[in-house]
C-alpha atoms as a PDB file:
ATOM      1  CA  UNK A   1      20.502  42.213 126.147  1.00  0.00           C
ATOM      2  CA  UNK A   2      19.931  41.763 122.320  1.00  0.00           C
ATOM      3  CA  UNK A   3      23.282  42.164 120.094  1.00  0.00           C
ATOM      4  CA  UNK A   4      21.135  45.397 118.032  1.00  0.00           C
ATOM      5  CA  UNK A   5      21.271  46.941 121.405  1.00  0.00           C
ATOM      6  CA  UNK A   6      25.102  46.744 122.478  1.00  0.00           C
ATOM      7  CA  UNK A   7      26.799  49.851 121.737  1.00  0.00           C
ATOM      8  CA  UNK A   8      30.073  49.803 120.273  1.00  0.00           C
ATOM      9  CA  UNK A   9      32.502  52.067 121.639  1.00  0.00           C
ATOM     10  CA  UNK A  10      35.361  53.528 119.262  1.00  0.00           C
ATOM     11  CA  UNK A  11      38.435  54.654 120.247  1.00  0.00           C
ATOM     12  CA  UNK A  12      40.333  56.968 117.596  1.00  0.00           C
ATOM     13  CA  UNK A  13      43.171  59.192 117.156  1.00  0.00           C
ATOM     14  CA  UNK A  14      45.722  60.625 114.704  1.00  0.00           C
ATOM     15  CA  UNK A  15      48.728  62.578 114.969  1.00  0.00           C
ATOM     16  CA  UNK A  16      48.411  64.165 111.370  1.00  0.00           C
ATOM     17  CA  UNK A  17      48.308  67.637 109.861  1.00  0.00           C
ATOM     18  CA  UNK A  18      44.981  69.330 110.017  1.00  0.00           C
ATOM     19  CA  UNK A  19      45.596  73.060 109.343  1.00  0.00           C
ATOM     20  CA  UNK A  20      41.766  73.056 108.292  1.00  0.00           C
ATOM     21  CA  UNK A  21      40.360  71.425 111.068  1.00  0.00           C
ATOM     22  CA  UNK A  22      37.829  73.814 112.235  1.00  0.00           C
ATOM     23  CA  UNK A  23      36.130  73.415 108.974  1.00  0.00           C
ATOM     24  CA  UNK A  24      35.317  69.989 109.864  1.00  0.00           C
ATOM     25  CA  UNK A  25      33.646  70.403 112.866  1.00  0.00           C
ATOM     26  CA  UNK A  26      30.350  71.495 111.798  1.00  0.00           C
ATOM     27  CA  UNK A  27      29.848  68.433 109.299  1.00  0.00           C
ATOM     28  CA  UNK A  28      31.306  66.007 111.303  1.00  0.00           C
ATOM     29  CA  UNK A  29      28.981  67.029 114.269  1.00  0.00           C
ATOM     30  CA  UNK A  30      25.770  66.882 112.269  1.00  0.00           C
ATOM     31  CA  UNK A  31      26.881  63.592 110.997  1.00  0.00           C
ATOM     32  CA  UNK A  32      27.647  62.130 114.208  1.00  0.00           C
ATOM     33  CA  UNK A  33      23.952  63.319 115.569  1.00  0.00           C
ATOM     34  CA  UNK A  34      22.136  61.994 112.602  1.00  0.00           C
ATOM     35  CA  UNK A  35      23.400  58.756 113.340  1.00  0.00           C
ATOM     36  CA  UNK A  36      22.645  58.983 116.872  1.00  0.00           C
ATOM     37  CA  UNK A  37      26.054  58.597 117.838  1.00  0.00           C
ATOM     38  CA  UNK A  38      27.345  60.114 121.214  1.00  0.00           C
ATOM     39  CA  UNK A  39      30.530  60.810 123.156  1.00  0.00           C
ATOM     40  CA  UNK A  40      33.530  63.290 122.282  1.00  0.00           C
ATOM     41  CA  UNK A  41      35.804  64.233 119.333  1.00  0.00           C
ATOM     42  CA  UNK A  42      38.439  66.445 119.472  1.00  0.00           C
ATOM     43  CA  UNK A  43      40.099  68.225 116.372  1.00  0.00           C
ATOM     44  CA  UNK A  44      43.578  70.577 116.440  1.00  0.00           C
ATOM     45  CA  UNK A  45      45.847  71.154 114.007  1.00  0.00           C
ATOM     46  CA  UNK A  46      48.312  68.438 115.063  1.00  0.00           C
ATOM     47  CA  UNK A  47      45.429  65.642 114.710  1.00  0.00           C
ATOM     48  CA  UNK A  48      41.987  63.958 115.652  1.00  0.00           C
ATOM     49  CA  UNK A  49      40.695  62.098 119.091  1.00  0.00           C
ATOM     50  CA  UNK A  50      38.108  60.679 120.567  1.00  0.00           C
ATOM     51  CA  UNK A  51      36.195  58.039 121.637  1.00  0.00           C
ATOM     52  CA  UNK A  52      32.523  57.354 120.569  1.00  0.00           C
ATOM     53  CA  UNK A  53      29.737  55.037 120.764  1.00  0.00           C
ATOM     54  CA  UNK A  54      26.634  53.840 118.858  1.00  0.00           C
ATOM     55  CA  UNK A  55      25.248  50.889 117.346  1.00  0.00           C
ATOM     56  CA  UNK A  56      27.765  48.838 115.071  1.00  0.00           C
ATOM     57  CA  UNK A  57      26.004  50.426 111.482  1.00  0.00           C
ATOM     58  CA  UNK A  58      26.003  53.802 113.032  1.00  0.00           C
ATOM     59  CA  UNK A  59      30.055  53.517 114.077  1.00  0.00           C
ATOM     60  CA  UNK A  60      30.727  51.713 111.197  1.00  0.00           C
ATOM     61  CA  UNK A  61      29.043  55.000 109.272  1.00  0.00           C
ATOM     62  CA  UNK A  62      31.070  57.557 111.158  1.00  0.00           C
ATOM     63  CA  UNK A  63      34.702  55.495 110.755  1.00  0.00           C
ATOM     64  CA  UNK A  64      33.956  55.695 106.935  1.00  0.00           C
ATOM     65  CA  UNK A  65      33.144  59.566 107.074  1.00  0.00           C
ATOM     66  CA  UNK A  66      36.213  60.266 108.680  1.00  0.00           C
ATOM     67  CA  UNK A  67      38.202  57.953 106.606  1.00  0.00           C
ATOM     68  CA  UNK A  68      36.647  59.610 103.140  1.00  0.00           C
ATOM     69  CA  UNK A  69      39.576  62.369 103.859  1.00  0.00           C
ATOM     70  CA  UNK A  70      42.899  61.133 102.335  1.00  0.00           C
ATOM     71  CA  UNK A  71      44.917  62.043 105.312  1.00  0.00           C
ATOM     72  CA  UNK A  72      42.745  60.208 108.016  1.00  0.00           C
ATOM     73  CA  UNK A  73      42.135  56.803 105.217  1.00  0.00           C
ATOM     74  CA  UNK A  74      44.765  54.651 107.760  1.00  0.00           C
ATOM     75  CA  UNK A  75      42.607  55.984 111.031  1.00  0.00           C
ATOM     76  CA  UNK A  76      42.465  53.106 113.120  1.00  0.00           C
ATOM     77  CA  UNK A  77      39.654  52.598 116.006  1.00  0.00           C
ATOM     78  CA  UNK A  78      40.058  50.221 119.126  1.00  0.00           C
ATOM     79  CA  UNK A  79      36.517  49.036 119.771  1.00  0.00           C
ATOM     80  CA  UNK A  80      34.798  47.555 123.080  1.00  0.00           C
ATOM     81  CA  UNK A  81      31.558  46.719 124.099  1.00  0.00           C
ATOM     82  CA  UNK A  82      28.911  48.740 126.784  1.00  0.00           C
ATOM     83  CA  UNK A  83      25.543  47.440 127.733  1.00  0.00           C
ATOM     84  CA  UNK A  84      24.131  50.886 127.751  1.00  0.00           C
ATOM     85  CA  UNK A  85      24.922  54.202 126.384  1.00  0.00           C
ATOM     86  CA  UNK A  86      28.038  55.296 128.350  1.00  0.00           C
ATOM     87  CA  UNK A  87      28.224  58.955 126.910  1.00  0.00           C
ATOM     88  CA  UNK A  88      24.936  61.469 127.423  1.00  0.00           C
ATOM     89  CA  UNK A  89      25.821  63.518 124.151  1.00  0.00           C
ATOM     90  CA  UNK A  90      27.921  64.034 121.120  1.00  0.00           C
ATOM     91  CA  UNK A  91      30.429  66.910 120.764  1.00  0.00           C
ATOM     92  CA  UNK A  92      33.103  68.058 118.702  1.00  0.00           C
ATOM     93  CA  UNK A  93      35.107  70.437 119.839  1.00  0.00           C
ATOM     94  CA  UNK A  94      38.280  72.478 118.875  1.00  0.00           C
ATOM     95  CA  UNK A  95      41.431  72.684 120.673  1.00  0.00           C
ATOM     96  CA  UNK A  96      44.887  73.696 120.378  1.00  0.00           C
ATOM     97  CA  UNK A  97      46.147  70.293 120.871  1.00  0.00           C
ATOM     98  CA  UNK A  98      44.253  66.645 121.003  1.00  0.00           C
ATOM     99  CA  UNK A  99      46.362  65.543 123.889  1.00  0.00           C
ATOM    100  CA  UNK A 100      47.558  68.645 126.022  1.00  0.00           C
ATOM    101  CA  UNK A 101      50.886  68.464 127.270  1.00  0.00           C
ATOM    102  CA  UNK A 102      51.177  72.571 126.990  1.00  0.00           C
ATOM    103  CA  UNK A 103      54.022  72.408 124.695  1.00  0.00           C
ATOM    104  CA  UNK A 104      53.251  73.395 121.282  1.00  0.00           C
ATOM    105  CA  UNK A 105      56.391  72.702 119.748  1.00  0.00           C
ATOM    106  CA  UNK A 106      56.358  68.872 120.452  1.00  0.00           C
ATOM    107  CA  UNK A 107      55.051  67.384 117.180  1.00  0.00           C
ATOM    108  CA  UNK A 108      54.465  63.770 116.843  1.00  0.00           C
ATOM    109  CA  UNK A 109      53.689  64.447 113.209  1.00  0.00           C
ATOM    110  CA  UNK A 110      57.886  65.095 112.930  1.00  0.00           C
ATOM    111  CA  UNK A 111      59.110  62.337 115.496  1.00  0.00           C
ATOM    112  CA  UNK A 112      57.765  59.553 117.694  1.00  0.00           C
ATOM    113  CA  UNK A 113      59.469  56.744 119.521  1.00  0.00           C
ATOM    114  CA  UNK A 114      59.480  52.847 118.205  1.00  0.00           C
ATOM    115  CA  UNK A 115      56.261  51.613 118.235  1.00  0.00           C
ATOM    116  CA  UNK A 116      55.611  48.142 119.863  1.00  0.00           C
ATOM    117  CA  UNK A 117      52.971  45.905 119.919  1.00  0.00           C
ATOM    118  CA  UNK A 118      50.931  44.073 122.208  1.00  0.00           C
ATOM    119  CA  UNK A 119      52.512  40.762 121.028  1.00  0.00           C
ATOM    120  CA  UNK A 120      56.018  42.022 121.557  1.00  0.00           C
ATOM    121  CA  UNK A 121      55.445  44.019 125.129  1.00  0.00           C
ATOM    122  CA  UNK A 122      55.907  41.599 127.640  1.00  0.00           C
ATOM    123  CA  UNK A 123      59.644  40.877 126.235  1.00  0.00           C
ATOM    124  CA  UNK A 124      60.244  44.389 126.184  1.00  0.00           C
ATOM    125  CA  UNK A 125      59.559  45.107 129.768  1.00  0.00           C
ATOM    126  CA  UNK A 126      60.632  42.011 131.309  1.00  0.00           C
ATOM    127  CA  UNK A 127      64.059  43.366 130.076  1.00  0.00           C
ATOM    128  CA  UNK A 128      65.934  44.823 133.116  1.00  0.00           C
ATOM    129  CA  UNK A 129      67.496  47.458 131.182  1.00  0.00           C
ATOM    130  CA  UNK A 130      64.204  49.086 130.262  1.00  0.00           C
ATOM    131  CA  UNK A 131      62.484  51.546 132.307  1.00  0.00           C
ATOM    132  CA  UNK A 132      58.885  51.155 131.835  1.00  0.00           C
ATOM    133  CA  UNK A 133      57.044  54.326 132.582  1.00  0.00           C
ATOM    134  CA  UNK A 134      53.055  54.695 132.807  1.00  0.00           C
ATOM    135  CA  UNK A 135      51.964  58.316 131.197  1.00  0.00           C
ATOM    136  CA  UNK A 136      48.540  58.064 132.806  1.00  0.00           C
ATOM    137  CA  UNK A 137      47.325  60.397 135.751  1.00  0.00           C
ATOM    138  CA  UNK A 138      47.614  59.040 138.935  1.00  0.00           C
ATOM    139  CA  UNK A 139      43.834  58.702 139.841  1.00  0.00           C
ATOM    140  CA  UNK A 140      44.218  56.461 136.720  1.00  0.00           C
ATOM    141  CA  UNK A 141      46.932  54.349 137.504  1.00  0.00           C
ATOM    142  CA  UNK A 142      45.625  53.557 140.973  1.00  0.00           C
ATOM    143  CA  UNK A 143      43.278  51.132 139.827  1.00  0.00           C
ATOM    144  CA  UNK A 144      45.276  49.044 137.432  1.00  0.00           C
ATOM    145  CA  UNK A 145      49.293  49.321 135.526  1.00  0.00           C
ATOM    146  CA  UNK A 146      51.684  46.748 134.110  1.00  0.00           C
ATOM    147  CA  UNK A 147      54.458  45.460 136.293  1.00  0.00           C
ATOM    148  CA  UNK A 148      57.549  47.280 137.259  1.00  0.00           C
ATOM    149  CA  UNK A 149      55.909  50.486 135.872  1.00  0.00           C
ATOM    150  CA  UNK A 150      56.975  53.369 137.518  1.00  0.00           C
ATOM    151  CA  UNK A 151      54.124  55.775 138.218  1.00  0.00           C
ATOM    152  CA  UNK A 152      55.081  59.273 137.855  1.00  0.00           C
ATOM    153  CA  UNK A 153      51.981  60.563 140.006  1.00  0.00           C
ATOM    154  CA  UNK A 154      51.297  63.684 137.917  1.00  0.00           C
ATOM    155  CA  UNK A 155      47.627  65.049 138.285  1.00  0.00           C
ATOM    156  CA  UNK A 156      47.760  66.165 134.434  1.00  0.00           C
ATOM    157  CA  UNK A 157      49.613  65.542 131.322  1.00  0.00           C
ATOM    158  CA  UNK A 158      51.066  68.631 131.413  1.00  0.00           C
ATOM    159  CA  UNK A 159      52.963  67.302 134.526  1.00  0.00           C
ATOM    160  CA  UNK A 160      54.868  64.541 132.558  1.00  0.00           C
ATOM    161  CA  UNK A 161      57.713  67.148 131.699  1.00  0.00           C
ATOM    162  CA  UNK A 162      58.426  68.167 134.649  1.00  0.00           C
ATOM    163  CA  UNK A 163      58.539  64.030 136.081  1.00  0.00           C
ATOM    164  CA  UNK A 164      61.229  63.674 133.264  1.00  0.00           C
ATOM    165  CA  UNK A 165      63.317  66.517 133.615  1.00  0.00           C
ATOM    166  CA  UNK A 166      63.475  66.025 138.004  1.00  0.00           C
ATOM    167  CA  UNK A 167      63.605  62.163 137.942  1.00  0.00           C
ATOM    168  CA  UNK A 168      65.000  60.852 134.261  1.00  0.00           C
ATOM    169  CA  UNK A 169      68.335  61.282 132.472  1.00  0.00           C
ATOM    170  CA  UNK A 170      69.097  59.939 129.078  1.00  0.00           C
ATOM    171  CA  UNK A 171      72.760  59.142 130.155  1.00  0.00           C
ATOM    172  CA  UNK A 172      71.459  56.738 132.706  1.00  0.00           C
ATOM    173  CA  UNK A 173      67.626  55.935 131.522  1.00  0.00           C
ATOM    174  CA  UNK A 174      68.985  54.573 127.764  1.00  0.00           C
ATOM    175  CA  UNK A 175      66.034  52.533 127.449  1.00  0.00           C
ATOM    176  CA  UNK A 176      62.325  53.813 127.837  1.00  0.00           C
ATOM    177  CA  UNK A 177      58.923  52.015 127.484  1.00  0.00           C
ATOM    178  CA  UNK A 178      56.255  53.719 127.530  1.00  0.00           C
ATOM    179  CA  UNK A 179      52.484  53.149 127.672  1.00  0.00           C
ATOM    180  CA  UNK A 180      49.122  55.018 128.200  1.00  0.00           C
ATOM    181  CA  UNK A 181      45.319  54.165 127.496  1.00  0.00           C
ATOM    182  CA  UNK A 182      44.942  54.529 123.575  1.00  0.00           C
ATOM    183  CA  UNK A 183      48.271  55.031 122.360  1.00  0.00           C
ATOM    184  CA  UNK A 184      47.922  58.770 122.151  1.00  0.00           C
ATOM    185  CA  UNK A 185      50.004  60.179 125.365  1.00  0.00           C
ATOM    186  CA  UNK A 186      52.273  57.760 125.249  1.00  0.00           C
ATOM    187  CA  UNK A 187      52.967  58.740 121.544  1.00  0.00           C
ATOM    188  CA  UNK A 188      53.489  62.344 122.397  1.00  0.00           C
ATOM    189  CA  UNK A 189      54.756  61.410 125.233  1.00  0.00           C
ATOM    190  CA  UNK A 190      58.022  59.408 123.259  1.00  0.00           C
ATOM    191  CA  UNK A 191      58.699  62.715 121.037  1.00  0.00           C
ATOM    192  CA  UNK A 192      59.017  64.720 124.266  1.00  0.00           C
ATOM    193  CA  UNK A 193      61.584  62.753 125.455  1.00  0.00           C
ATOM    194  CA  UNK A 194      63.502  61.924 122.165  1.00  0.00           C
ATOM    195  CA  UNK A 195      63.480  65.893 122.011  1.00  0.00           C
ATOM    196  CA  UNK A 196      65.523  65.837 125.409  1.00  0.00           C
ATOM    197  CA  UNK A 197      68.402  63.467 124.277  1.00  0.00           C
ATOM    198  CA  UNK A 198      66.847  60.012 125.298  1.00  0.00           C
ATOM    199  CA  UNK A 199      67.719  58.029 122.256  1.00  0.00           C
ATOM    200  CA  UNK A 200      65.913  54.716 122.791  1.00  0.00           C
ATOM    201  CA  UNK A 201      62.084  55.149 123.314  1.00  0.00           C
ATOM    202  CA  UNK A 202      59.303  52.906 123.040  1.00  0.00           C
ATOM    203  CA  UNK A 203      55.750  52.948 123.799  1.00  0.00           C
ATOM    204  CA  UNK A 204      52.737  50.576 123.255  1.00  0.00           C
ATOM    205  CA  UNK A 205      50.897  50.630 119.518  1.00  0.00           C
ATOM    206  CA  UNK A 206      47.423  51.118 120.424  1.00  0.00           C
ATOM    207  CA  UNK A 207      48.238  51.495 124.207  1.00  0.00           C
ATOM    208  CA  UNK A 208      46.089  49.303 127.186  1.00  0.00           C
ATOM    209  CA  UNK A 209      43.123  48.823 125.384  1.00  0.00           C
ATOM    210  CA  UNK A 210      44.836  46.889 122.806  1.00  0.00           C
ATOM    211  CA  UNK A 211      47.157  45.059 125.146  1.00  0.00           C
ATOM    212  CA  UNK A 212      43.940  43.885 127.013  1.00  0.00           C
ATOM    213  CA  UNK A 213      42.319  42.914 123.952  1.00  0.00           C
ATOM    214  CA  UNK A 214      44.660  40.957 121.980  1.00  0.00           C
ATOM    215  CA  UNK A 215      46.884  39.459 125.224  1.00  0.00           C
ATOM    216  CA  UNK A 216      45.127  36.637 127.008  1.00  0.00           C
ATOM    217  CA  UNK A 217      44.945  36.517 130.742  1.00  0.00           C
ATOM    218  CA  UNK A 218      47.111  33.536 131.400  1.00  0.00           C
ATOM    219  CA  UNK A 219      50.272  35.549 129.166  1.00  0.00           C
ATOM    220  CA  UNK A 220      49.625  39.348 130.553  1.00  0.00           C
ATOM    221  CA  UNK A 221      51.517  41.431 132.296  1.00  0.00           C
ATOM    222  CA  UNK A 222      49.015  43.418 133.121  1.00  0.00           C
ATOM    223  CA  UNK A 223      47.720  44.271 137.002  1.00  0.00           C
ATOM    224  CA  UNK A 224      43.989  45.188 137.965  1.00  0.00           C
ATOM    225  CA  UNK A 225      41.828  47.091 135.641  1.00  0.00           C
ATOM    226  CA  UNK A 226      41.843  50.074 133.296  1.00  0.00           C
ATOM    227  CA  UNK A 227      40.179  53.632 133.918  1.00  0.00           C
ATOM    228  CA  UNK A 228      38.138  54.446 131.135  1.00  0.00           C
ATOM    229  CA  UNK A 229      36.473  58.075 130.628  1.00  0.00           C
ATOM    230  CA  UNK A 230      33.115  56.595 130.412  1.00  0.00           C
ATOM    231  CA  UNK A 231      30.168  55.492 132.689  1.00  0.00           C
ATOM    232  CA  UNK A 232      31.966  52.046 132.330  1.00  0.00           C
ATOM    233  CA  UNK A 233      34.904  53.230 134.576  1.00  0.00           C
ATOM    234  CA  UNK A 234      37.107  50.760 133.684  1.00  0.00           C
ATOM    235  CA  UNK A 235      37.335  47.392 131.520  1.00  0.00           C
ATOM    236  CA  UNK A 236      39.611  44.238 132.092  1.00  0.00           C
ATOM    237  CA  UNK A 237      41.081  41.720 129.410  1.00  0.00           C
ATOM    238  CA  UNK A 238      38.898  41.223 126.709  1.00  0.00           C
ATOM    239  CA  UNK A 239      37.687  44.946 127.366  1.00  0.00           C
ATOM    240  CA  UNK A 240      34.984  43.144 129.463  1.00  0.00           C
ATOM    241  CA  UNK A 241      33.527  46.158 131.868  1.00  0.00           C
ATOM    242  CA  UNK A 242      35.513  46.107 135.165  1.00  0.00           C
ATOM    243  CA  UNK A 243      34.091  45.671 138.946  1.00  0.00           C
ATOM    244  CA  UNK A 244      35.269  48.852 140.015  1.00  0.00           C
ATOM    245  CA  UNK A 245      33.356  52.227 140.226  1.00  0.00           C
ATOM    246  CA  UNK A 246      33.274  55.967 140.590  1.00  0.00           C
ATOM    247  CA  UNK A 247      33.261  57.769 144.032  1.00  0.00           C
ATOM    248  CA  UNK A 248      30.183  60.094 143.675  1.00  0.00           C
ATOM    249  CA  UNK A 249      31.996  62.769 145.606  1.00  0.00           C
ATOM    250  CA  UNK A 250      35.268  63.260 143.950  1.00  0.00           C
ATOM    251  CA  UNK A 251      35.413  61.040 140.559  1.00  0.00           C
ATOM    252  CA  UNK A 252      38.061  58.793 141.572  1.00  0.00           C
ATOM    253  CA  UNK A 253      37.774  54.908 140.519  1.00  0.00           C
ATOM    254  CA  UNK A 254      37.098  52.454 143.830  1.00  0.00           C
ATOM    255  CA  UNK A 255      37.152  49.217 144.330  1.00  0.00           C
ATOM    256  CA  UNK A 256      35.941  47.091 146.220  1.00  0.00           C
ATOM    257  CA  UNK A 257      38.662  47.190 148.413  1.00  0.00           C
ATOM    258  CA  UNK A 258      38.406  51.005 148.637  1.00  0.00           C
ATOM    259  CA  UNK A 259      34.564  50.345 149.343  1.00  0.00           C
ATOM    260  CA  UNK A 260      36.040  48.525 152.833  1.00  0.00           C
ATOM    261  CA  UNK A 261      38.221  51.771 153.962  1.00  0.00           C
ATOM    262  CA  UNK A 262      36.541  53.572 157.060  1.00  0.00           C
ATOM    263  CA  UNK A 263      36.688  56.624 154.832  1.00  0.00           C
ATOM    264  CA  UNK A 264      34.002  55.273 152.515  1.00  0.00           C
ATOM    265  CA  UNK A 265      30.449  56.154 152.326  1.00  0.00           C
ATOM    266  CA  UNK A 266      28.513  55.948 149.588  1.00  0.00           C
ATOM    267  CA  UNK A 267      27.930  59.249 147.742  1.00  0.00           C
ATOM    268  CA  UNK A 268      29.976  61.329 150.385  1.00  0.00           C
ATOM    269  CA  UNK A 269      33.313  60.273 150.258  1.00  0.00           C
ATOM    270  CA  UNK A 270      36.202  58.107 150.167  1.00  0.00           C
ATOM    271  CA  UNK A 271      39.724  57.249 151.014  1.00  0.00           C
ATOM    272  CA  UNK A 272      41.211  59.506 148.029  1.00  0.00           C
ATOM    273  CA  UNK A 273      38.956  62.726 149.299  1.00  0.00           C
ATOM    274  CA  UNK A 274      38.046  62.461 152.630  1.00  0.00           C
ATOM    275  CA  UNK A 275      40.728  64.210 153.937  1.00  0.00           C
ATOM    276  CA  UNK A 276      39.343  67.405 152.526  1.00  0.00           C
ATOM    277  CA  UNK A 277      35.784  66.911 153.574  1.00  0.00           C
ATOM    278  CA  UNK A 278      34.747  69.653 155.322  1.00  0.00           C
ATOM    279  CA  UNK A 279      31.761  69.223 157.224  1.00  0.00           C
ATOM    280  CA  UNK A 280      30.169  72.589 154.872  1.00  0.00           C
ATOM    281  CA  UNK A 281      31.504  70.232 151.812  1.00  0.00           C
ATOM    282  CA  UNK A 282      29.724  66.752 153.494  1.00  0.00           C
ATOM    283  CA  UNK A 283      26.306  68.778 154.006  1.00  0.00           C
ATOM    284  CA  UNK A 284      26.897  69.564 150.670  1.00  0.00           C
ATOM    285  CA  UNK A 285      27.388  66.586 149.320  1.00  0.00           C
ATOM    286  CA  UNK A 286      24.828  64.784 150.797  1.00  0.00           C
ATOM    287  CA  UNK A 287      22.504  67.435 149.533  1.00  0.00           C
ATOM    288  CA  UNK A 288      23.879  66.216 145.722  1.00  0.00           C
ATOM    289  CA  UNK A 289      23.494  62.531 146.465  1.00  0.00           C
ATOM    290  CA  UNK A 290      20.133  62.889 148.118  1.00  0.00           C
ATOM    291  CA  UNK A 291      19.042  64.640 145.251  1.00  0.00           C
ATOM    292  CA  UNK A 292      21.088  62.295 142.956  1.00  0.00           C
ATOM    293  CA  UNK A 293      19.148  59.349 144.587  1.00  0.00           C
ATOM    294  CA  UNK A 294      15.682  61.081 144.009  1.00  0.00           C
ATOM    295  CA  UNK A 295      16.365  61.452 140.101  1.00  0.00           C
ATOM    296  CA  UNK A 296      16.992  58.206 139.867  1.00  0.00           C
ATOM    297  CA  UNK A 297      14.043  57.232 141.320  1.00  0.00           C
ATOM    298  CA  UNK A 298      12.186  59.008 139.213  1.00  0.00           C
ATOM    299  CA  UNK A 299      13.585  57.777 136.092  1.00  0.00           C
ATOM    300  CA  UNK A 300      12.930  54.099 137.009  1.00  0.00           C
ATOM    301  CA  UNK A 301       9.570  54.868 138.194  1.00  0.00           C
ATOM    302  CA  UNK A 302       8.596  56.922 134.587  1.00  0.00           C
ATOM    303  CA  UNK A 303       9.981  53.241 132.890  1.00  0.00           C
ATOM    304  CA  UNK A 304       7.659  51.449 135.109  1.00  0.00           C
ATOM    305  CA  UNK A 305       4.819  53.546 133.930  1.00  0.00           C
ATOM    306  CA  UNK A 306       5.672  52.957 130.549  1.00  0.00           C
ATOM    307  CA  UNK A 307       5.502  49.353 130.388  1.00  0.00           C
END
């Protein structure tokens, strides 16, 4: 593919005081579709997040827009690279936080843990004393975490409380590490828990993505792949895209090794949801992939025709 072509994808957010942030969304939609950008922005009070892609003037355009307002001029992006388009459309929408975790009186804006960066992480987790705790949903950390991370197995953010108050305690747990995707849960993540007594947290500066691209292979830590929220799925080191891919049927990442398990077939099921395929929910669901399948058919045959 020619370089003009690659899309750059952003990555952005920023814990920072937005008491006007509805105002913005109108503008900073338009803007976004005039430059044919596409993919998801949130805006809240406590902050701005998202992750976007276009071509590298049209990102370039939107990072400077955003960064015209005083309070987001330090907004910093992670970038990687997609082949095609891996968002459908742009939106901007409003919310009552940018990262939910259903408790509105955590505010990163006030405290955070110690940020640490990719450079410095594998010291800090190769220390025994340190619990090292992965913020991510479980369907997320299946595919890919650092090692010795415990997994908390929560569906949803707003299940991260509850792991720390039932499994954590900041008389015994005096050191904490934590990481996410971005940077943003585990960020909000590290003021929840200084806010219940733990007095030594840490967390990853620019979370995974970051790690992956500035920590070579040979030196990381780091096991399997990332889930993105993308079409890409998930990306390795050097945010190359990764080999695994998303079970039709539930959303789940698979690999290849999943793709082996006698509870795989292709756009039915797999070994995270077959369990709860009822035979009413497999007739459905070949229904969707058989009409799935004939869309895409379609689609490559109108490119044909337009050669």
């Amino acid at each position: 593919m020619k370089p003009e072509n690659i899309q750059v994808v952003a990555a952005l957010y920023k814990f920072v005081k937005l008491p006007d942030f509805a105002e913005k969304r109108d503008s900073l939609l338009s803007y976004c579709q005039e430059q044919g950008v596409k993919g998801t922005i949130l805006l809240a009070q406590e902050g701005i997040n998202g992750t976007i892609a276009g071509s590298r003037q049209a990102i370039d355009s939107i990072l400077c827009f955003l960064r015209t307002d005083p309070r987001l001029a330090d907004l910093e992006s992670k970038e990687s690279h997609a082949e095609t388009p891996p968002f459908e459309r742009m939106k901007v929408r409003l919310k009552p936080e940018i990262v939910t975790l259903g408790l509105p009186e955590i505010d990163p804006n006030e405290q955070v843990g110690t940020y640490v960066s990719p450079q410095e992480w594998n010291d800090l987790i190769s220390n025994p004393e340190v619990t090292v705790i992965d913020t991510r949903n479980d369907y997320e950390v299946n595919i890919g975490t650092f090692q010795g991370a415990e997994n908390p197995q929560t569906g949803s953010f707003r299940e991260f409380p509850d792991y720390v108050l039932r499994h954590l305690d900041p008389t015994k747990h005096k050191k904490v590490a934590l990481f996410c995707t971005g940077g943003i849960r585990c960020e909000k993540a590290s003021s929840f828990m200084l806010a219940q007594g733990f007095a030594e947290v840490y967390h990853l500066k620019g979370g995974i993505l970051k790690y992956l691209q500035e920590v070579s292979a040979e030196k990381s830590l780091w096991e399997g792949e990332c889930f993105v929220f993308d079409e890409r799925v998930a990306v390795s080191h050097g945010l190359e895209k990764g080999s695994s891919e998303r079970c039709f049927s539930c959303g789940y990442a698979i690999s290849e090794e999943d793709k082996a398990s006698d509870k795989y077939e292709e756009g039915i099921s797999c070994a995270y949801c077959f369990d709860s395929l009822t035979e009413e929910k497999r007739v459905r669901q070949q229904k969707k992939w058989q009409h799935y399948q004939t869309q895409v058919a379609n689609s490559k045959n109108r490119d044909v025709s337009n050669l």
